[in-house]
C-alpha atoms as a PDB file:
ATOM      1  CA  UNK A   1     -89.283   8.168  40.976  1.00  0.00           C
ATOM      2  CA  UNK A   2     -91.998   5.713  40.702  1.00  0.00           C
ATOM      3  CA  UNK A   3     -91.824   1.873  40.420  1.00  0.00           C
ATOM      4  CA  UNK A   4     -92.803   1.572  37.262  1.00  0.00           C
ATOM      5  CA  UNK A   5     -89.903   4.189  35.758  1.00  0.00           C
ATOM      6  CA  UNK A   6     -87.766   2.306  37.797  1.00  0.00           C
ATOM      7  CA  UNK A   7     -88.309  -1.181  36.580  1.00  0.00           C
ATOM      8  CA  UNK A   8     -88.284   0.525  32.982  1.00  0.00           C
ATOM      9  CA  UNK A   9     -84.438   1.794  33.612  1.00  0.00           C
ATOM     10  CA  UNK A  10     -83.610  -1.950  35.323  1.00  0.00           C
ATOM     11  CA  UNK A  11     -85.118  -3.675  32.377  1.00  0.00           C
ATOM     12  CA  UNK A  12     -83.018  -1.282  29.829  1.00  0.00           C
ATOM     13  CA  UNK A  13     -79.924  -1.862  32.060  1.00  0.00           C
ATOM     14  CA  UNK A  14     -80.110  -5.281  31.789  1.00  0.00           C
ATOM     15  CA  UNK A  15     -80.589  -4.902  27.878  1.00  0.00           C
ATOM     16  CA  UNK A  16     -77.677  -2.787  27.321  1.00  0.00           C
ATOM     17  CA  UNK A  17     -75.507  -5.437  29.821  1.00  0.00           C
ATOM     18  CA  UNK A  18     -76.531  -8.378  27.755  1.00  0.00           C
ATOM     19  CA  UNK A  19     -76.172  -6.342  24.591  1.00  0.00           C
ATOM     20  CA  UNK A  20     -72.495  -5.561  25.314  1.00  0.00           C
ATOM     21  CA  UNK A  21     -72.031  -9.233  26.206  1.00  0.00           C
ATOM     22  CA  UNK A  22     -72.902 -10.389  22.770  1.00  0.00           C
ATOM     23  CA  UNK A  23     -71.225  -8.161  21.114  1.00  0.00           C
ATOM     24  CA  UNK A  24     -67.822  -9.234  22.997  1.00  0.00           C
ATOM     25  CA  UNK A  25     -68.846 -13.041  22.297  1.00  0.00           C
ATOM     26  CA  UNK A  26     -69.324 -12.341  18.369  1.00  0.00           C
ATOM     27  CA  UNK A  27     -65.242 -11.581  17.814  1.00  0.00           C
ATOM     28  CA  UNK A  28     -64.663 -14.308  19.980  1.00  0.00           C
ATOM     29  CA  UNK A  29     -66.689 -17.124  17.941  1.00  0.00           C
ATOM     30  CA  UNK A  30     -65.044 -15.973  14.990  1.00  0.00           C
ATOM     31  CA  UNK A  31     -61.910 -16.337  16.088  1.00  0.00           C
ATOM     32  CA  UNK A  32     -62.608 -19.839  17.329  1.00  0.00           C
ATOM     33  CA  UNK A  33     -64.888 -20.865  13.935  1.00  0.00           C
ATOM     34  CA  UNK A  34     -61.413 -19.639  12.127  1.00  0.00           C
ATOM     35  CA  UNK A  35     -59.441 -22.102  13.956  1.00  0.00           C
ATOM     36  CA  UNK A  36     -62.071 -24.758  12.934  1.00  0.00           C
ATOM     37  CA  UNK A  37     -61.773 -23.756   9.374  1.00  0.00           C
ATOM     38  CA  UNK A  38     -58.066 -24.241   9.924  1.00  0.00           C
ATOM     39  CA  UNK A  39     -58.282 -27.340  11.548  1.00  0.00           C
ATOM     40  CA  UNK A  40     -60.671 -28.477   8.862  1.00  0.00           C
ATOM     41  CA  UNK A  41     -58.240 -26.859   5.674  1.00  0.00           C
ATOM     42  CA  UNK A  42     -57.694 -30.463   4.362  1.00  0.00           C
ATOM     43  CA  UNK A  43     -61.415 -31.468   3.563  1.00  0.00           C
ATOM     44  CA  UNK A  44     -61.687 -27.783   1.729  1.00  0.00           C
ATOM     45  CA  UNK A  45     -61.629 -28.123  -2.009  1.00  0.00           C
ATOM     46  CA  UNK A  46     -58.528 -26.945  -3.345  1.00  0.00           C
ATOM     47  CA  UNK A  47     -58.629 -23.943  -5.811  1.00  0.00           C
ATOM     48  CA  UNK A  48     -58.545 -24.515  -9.191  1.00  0.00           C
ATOM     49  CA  UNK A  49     -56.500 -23.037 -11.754  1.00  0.00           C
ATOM     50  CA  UNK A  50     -59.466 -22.130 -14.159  1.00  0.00           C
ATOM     51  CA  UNK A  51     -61.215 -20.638 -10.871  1.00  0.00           C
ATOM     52  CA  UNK A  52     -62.948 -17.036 -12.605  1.00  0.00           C
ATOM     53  CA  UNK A  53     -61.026 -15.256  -9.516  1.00  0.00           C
ATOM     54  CA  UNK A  54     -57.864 -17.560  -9.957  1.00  0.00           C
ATOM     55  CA  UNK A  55     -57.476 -16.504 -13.054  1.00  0.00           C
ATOM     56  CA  UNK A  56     -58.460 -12.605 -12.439  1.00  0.00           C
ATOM     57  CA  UNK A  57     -55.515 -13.259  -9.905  1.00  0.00           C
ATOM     58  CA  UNK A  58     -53.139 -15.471 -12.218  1.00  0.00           C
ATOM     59  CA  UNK A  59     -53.212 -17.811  -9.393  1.00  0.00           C
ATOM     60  CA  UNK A  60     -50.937 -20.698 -10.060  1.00  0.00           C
ATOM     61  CA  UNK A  61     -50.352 -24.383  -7.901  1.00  0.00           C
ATOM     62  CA  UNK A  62     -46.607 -23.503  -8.543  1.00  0.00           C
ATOM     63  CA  UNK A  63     -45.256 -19.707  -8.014  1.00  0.00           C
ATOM     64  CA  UNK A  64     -42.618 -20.694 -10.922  1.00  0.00           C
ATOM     65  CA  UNK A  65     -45.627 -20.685 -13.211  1.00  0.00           C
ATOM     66  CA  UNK A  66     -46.183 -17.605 -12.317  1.00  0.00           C
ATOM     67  CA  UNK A  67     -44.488 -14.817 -15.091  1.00  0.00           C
ATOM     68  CA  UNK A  68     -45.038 -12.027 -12.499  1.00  0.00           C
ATOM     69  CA  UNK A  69     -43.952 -13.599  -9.185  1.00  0.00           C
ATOM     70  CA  UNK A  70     -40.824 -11.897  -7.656  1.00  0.00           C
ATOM     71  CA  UNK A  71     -38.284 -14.391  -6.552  1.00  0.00           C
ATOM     72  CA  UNK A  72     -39.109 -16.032  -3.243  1.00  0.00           C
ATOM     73  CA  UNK A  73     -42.647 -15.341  -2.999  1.00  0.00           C
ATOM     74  CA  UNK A  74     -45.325 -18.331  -2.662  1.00  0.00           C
ATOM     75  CA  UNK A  75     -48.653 -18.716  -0.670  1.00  0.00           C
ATOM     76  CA  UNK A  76     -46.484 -19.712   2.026  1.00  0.00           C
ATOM     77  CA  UNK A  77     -45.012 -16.430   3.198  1.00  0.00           C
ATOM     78  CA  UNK A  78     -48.027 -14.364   1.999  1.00  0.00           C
ATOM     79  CA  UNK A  79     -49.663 -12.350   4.941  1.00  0.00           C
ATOM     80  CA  UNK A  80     -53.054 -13.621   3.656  1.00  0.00           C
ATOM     81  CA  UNK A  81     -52.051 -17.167   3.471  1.00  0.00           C
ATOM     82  CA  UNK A  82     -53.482 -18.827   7.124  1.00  0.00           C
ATOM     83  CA  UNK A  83     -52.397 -22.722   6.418  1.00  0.00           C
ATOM     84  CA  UNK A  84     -49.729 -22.327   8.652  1.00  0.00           C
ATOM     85  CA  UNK A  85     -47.222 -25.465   7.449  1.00  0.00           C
ATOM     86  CA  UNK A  86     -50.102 -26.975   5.235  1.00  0.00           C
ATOM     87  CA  UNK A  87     -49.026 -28.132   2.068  1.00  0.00           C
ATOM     88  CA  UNK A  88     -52.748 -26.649   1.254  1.00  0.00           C
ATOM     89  CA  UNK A  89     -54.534 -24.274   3.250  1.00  0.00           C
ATOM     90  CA  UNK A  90     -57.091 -21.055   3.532  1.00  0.00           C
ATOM     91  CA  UNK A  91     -56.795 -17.909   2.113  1.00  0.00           C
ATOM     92  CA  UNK A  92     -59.086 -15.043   3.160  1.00  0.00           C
ATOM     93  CA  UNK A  93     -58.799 -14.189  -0.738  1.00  0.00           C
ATOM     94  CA  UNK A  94     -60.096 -16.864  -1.890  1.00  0.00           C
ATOM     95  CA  UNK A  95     -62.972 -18.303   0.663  1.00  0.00           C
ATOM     96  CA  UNK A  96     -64.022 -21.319   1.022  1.00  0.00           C
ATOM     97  CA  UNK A  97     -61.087 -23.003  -1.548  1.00  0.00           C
ATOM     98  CA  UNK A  98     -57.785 -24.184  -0.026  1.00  0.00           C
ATOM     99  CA  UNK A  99     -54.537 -22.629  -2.222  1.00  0.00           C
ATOM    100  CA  UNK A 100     -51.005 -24.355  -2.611  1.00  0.00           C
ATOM    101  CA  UNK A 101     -48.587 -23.654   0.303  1.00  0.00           C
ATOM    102  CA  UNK A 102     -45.996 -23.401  -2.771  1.00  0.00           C
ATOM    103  CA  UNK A 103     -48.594 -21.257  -5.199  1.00  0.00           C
ATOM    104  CA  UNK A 104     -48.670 -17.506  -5.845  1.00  0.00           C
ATOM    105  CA  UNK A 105     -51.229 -14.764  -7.018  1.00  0.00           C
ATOM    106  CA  UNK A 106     -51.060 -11.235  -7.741  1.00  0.00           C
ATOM    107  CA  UNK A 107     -52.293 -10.482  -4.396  1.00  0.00           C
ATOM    108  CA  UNK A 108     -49.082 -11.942  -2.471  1.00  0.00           C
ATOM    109  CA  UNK A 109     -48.410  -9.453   0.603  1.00  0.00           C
ATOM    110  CA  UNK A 110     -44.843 -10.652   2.658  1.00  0.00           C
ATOM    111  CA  UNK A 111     -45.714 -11.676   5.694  1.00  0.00           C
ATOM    112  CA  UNK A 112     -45.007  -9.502   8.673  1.00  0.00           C
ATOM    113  CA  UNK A 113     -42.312 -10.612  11.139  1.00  0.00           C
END
């Protein structure tokens, strides 16, 4: 094998090594930019009512406005619903806007466990 092949298959090692290595750090700077959008839930703007997809969604502030919410189900115990014990937090439904802990939409999913 000559030099040159050689340093060809080094070079393309090295590629594919630091390939793999970004693509393992990508997951892992999501997952720590979604605890900064957690930590950061209270200076998101908080969903309106009249929102286009609020309404598409008969989101409400209150899940007893709500005419189709079953009993016991608010933003709170939804699986999508990442505030934790926020009075207002995220929602990967609604990006970017923070939803009432004690709201409801027709997207509600119990949370597992």
């Amino acid at each position: 094998m000559s030099k040159k092949v050689k340093q060809v298959q080094t070079s393309r090692r090295g590629f594919v090594k630091g390939a793999m290595g970004v693509a393992a750090a990508v997951p892992v700077a999501a997952v720590l930019r979604g605890r900064d959008a957690l930590a950061d839930h209270h200076e998101t703007p908080k969903l309106s009512e009249d929102d286009p997809q609020a309404v598409a969604l008969s989101y409400k502030h209150n899940a007893a406005d709500a005419e189709a919410a079953p009993e016991g189900s608010v933003c709170g115990n939804c699986q999508l619903y990442t505030g934790g014990d926020a009075e207002w937090g995220p929602c990967s439904i609604f990006p970017g806007k923070a939803v009432s802990a004690k709201g409801w939409c027709a997207t509600w999913v119990k949370r597992a466990g």
